[in-house]
C-alpha atoms as a PDB file:
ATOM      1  CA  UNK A   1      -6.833  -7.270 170.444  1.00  0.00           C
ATOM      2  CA  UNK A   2      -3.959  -7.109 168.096  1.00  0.00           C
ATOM      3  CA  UNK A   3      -2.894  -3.437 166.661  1.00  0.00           C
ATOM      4  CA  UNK A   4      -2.399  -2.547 163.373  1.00  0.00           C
ATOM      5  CA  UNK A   5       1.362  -1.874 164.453  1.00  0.00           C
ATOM      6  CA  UNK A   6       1.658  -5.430 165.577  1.00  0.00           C
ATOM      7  CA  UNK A   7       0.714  -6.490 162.502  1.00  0.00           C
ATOM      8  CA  UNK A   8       3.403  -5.039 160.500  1.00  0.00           C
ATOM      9  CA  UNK A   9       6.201  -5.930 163.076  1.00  0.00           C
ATOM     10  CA  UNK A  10       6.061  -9.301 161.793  1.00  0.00           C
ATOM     11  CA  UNK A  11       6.348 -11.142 158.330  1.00  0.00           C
ATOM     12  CA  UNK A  12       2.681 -10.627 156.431  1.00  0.00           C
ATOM     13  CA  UNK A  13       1.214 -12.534 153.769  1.00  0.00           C
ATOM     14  CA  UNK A  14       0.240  -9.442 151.960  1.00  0.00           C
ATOM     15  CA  UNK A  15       2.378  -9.744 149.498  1.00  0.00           C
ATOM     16  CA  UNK A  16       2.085 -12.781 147.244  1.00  0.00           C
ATOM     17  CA  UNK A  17       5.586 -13.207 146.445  1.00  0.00           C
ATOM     18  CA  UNK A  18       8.700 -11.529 145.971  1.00  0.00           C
ATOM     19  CA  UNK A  19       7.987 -10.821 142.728  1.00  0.00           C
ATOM     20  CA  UNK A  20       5.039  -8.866 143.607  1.00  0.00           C
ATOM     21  CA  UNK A  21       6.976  -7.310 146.755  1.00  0.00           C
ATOM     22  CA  UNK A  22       9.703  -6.273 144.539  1.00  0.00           C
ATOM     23  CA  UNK A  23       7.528  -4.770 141.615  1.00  0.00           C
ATOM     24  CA  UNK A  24       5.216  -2.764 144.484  1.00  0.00           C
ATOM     25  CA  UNK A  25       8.525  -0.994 145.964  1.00  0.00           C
ATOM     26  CA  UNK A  26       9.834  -0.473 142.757  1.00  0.00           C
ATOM     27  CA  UNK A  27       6.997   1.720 141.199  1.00  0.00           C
ATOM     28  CA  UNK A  28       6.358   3.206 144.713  1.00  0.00           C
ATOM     29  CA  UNK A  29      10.135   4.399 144.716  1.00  0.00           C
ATOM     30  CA  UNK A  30       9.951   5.731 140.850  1.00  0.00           C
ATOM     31  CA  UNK A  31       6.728   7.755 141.724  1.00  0.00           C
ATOM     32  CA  UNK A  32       8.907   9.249 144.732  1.00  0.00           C
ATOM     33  CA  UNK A  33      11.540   9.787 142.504  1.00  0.00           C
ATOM     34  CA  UNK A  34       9.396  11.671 140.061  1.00  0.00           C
ATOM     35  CA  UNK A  35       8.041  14.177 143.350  1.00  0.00           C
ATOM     36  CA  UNK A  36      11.231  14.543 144.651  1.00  0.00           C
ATOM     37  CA  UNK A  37      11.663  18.550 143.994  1.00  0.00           C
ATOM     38  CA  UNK A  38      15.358  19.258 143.607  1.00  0.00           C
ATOM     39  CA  UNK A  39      18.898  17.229 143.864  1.00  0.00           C
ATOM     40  CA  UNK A  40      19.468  19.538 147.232  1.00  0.00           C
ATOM     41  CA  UNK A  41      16.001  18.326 149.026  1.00  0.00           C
ATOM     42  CA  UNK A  42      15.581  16.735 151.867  1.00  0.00           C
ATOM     43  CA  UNK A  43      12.769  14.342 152.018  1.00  0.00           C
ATOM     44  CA  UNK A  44      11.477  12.063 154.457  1.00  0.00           C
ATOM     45  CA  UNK A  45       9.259   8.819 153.604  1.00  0.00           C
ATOM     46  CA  UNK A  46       7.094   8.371 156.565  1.00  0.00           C
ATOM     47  CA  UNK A  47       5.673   4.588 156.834  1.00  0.00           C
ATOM     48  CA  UNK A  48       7.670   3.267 154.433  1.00  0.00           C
ATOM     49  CA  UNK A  49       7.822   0.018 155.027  1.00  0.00           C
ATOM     50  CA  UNK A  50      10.932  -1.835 153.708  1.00  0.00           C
ATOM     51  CA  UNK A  51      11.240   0.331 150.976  1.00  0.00           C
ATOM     52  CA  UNK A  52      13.438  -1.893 149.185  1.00  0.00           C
ATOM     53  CA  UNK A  53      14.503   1.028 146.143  1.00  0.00           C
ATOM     54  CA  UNK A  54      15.490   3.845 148.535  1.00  0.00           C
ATOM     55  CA  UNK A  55      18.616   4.103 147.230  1.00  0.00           C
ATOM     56  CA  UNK A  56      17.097   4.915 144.140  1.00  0.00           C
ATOM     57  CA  UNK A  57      14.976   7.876 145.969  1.00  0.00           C
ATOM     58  CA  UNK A  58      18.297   8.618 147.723  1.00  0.00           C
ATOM     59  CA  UNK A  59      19.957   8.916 144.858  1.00  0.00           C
ATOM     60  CA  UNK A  60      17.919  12.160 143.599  1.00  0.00           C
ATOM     61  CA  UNK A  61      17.965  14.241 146.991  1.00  0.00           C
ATOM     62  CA  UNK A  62      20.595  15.377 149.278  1.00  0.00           C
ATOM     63  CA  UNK A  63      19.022  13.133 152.326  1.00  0.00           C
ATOM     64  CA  UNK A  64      16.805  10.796 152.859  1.00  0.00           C
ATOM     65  CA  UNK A  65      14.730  10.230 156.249  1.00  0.00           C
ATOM     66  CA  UNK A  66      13.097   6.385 156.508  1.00  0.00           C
ATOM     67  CA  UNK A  67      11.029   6.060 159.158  1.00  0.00           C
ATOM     68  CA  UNK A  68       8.616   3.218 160.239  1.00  0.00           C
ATOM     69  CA  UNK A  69       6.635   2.414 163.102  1.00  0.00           C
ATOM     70  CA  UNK A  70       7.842  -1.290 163.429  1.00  0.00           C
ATOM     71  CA  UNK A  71      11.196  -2.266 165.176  1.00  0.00           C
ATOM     72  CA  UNK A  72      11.585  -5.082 162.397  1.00  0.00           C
ATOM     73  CA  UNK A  73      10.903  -2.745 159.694  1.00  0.00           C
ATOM     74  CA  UNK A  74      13.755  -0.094 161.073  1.00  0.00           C
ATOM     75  CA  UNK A  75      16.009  -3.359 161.836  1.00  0.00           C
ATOM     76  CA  UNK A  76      15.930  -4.910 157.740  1.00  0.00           C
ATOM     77  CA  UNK A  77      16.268  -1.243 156.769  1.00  0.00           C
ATOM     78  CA  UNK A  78      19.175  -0.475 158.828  1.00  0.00           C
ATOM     79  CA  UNK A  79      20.733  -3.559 157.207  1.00  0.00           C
ATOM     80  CA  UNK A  80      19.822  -2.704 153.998  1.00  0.00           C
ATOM     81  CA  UNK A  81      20.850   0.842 153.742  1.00  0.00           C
ATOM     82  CA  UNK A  82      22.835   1.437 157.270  1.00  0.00           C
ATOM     83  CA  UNK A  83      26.198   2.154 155.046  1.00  0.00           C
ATOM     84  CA  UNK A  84      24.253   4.541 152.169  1.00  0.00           C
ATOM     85  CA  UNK A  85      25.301   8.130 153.783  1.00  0.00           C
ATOM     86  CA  UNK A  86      22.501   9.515 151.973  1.00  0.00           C
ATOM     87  CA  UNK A  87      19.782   7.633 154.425  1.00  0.00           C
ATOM     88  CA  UNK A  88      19.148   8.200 158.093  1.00  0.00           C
ATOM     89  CA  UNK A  89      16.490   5.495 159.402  1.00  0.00           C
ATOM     90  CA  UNK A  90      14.315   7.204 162.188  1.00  0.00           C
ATOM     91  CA  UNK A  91      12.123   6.148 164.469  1.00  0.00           C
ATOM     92  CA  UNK A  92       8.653   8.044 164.621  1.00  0.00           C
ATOM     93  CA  UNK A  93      10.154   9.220 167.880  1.00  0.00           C
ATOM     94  CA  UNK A  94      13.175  10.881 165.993  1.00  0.00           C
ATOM     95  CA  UNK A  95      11.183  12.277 163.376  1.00  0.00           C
ATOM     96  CA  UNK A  96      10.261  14.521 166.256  1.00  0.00           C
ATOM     97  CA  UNK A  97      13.582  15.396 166.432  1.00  0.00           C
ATOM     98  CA  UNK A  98      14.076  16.575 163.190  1.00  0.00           C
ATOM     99  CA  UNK A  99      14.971  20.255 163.064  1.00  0.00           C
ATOM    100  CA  UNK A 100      11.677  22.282 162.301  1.00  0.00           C
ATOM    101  CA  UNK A 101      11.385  23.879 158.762  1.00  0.00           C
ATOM    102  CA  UNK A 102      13.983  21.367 157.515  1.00  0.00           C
ATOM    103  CA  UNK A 103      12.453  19.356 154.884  1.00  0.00           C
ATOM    104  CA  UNK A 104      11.377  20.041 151.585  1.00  0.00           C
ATOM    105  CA  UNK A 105       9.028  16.593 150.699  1.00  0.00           C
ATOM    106  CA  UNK A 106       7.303  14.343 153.032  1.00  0.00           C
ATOM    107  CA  UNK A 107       5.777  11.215 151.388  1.00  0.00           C
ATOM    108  CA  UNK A 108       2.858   9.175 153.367  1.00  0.00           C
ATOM    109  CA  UNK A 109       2.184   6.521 151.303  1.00  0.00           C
ATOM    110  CA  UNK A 110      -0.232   3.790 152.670  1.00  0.00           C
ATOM    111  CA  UNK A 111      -0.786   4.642 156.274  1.00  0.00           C
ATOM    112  CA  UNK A 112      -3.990   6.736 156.642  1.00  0.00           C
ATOM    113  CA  UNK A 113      -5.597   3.053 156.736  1.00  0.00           C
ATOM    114  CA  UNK A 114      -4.152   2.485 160.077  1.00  0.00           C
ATOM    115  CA  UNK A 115      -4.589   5.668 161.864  1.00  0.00           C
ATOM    116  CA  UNK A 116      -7.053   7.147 163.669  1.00  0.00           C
ATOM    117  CA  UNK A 117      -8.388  10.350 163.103  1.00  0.00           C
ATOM    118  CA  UNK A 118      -6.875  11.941 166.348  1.00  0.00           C
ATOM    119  CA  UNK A 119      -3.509  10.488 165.183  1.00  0.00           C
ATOM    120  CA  UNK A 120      -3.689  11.768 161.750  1.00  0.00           C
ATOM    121  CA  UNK A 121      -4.106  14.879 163.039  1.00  0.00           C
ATOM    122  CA  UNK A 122      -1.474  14.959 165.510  1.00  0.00           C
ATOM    123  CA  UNK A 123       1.014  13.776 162.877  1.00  0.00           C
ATOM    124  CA  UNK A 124      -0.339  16.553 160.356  1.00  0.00           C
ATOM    125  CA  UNK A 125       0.991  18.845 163.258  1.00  0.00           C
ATOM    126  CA  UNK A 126       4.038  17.195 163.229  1.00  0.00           C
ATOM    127  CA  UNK A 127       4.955  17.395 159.435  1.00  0.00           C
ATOM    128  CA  UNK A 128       3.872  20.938 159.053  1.00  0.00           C
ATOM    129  CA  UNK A 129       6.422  21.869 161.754  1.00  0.00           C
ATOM    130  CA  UNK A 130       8.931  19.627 159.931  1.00  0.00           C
ATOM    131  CA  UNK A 131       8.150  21.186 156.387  1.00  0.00           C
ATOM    132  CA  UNK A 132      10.097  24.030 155.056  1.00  0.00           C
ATOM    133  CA  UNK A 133       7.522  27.386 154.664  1.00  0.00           C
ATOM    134  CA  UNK A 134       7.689  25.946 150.617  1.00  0.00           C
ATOM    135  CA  UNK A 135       7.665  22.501 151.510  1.00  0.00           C
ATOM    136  CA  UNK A 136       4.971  19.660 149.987  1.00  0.00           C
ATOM    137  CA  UNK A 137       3.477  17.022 151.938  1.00  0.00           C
ATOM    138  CA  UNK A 138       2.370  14.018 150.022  1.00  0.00           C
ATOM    139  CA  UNK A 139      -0.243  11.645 151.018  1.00  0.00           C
ATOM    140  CA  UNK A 140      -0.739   8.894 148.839  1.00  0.00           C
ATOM    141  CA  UNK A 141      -3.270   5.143 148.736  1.00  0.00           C
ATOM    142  CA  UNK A 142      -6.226   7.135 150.703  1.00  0.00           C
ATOM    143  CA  UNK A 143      -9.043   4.603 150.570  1.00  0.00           C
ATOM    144  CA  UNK A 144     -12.613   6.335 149.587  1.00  0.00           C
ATOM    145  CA  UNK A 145     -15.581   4.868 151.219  1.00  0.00           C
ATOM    146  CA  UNK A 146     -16.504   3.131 148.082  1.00  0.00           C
ATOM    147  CA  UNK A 147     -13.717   1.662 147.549  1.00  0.00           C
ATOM    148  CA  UNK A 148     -14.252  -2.584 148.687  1.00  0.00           C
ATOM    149  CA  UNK A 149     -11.599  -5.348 149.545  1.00  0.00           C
ATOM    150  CA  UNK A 150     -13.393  -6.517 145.842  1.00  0.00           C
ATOM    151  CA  UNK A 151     -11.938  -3.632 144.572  1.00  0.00           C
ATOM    152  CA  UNK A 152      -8.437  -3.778 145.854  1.00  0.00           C
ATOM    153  CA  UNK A 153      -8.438  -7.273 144.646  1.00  0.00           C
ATOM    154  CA  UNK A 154      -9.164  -6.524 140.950  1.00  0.00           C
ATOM    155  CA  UNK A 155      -6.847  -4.122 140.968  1.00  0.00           C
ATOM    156  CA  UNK A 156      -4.099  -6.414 142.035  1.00  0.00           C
ATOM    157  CA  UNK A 157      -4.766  -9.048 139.577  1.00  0.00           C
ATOM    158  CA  UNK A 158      -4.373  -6.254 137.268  1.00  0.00           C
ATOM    159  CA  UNK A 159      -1.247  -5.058 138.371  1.00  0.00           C
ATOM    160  CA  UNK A 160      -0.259  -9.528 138.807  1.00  0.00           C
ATOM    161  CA  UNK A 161      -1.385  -9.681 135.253  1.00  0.00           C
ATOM    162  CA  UNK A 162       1.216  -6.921 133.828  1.00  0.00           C
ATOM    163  CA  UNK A 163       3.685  -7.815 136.089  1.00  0.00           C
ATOM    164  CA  UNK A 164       3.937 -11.920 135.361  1.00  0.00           C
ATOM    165  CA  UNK A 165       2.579 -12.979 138.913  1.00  0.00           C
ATOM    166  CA  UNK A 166      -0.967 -13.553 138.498  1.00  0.00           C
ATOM    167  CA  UNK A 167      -0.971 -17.372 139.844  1.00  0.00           C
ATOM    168  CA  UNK A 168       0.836 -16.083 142.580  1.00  0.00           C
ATOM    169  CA  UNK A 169      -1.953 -13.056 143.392  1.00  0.00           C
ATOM    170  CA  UNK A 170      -4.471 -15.331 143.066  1.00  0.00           C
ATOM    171  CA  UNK A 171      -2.638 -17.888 145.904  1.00  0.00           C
ATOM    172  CA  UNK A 172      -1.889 -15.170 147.929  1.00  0.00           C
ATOM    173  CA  UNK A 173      -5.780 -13.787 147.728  1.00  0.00           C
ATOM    174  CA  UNK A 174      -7.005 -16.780 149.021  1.00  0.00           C
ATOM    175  CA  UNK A 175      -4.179 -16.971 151.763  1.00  0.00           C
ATOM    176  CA  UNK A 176      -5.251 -13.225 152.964  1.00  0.00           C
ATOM    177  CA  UNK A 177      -8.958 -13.996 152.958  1.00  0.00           C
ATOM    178  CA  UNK A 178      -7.979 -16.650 156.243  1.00  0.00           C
ATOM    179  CA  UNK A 179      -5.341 -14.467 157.331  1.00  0.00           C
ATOM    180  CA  UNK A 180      -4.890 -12.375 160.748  1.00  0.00           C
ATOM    181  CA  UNK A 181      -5.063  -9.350 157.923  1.00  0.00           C
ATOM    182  CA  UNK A 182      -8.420  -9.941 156.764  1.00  0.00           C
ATOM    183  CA  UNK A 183      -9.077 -10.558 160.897  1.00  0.00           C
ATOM    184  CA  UNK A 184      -8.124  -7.011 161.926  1.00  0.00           C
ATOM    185  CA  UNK A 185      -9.921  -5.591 159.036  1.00  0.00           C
ATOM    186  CA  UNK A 186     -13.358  -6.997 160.276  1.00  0.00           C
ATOM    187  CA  UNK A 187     -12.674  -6.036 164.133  1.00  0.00           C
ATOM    188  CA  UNK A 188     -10.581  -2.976 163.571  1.00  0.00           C
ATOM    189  CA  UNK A 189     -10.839  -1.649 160.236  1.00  0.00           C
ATOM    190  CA  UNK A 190      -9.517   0.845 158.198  1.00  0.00           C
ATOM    191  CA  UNK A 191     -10.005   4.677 158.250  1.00  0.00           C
ATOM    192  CA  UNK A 192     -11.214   5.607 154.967  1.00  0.00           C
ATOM    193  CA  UNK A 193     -12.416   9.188 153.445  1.00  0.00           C
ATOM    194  CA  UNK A 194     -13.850  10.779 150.824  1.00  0.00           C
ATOM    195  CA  UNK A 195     -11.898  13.711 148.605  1.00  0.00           C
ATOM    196  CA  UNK A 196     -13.889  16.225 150.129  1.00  0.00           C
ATOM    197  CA  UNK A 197     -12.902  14.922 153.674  1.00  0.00           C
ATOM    198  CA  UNK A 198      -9.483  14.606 153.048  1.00  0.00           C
ATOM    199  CA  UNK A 199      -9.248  18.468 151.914  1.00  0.00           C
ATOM    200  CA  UNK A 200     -10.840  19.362 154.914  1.00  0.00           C
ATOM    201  CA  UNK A 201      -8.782  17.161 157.112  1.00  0.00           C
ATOM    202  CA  UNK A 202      -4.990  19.216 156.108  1.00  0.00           C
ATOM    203  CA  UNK A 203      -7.048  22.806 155.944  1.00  0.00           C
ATOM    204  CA  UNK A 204      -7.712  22.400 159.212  1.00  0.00           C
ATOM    205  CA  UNK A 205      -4.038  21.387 159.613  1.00  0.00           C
ATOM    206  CA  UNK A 206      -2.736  24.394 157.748  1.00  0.00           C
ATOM    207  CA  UNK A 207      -2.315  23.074 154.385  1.00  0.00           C
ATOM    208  CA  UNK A 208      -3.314  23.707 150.735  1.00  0.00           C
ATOM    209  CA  UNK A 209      -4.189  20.679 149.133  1.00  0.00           C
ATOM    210  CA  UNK A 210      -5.393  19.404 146.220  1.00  0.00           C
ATOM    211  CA  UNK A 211      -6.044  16.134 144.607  1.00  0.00           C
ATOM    212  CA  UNK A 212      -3.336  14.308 142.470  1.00  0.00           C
ATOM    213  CA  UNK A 213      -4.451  13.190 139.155  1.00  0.00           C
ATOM    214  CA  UNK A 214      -2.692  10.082 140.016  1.00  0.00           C
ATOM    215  CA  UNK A 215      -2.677   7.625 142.760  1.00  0.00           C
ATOM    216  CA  UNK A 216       0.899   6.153 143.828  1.00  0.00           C
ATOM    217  CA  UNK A 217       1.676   2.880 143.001  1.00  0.00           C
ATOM    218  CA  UNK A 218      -0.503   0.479 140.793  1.00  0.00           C
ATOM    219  CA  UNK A 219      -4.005   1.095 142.789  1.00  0.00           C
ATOM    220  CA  UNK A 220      -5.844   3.680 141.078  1.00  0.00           C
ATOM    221  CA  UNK A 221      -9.171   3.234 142.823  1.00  0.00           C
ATOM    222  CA  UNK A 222      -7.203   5.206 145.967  1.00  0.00           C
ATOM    223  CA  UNK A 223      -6.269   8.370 146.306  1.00  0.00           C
ATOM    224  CA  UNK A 224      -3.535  10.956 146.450  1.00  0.00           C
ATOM    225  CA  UNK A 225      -3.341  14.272 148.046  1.00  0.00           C
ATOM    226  CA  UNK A 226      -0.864  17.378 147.797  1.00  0.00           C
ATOM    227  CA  UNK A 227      -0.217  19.930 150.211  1.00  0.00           C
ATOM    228  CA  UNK A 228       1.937  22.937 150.330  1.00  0.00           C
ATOM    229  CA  UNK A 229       1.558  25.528 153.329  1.00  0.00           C
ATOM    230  CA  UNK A 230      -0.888  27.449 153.688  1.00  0.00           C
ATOM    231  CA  UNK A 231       0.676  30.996 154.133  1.00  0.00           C
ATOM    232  CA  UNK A 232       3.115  29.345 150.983  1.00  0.00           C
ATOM    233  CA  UNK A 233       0.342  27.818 148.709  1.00  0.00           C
END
């Protein structure tokens, strides 16, 4: 059986177009923008994707950490933003690297989906250790149990509609519905949790969170947590 990792090592159909690709990144890189805590902070976007408007996050902190899971992600990143000083991409391996207590802002956005619990946890672990004793932890696009693909769909259009793609959504719909996406969310599927779950989940891991009033990007059916450290909070 395919992985969820596979998956995005590849090209995907879930994006409809460029258009849509480009608007997604875009307000996902303004709502970083707007968390991003001081021109001096160093922040690290964990699962980014191709984060095509780093430069734009990069551009408000001191440094910038990318990292991503798939070799063809890191590879169009590295040619992307290899000569922007401001941006180091990292494997998940390097993140481990990272000097402990370094940053000040880690952003998760979209990738509690794919994980297991056990992983989530371990990677909690690892971005406490990472996070300054004032740092925040971000985790963004947490899917609640009763949220459905139905959902997710409407709010697309919505977001096609606004944005001047909607013909394109609704093409691109149909092409996910027989796609290997829509294939390893029946046999895999994705994690999802409820608010109260969630809070529980980074207590455990030594955080003090609390629920955003917003979501990030356009999906406002999902869900957005913030955590500071515990003995900081």
């Amino acid at each position: 059986m395919a992985s969820w990792r596979d998956y995005w090592n590849q090209d995907t159909p879930i994006y409809s177009g460029e258009r849509h690709k480009l608007l997604h990144y875009r307000l996902v890189a303004n709502d970083i923008v707007g968390l991003v805590p001081s021109p001096e902070a160093s922040v690290l976007d964990y699962g980014c994707g191709e984060a095509l408007f780093a430069d734009q996050v990069a551009a408000k902190c001191a440094k910038l950490y990318l990292s991503d899971a798939a070799p063809l992600v890191r590879e169009r990143l590295q040619a992307r933003f290899g000569g922007n000083e401001r941006i180091a991409i990292l494997s998940p391996a390097q993140v481990a690297g990272l000097a402990d207590e370094s940053l000040d802002l880690v952003v998760v956005n979209s990738l509690l989906q794919y994980l297991s619990l056990d992983e989530l946890r371990s990677l909690l672990k690892l971005w406490r250790a990472k996070l300054k004793s004032d740092g925040r932890l971000v985790i963004a696009d947490v899917i609640p149990p009763d949220v459905s693909p139905v959902t997710d769909a409407k709010a697309l259009l919505s977001f096609a509609w606004h944005g001047g793609f909607l013909i394109a959504a609704l093409t691109g719909l149909a092409r996910t519905a027989f796609s290997e996406y829509r294939k390893l969310r029946e046999e895999i599927g994705l994690a999802q949790y409820s608010e109260d779950e969630v809070i529980d989940i980074l207590q455990d891991a030594g955080f003090e969170p609390r629920r955003a009033a917003r979501n990030l990007g356009h999906n406002q059916a999902r869900m957005t947590f913030i955590g500071r450290a515990a003995d900081a909070a």
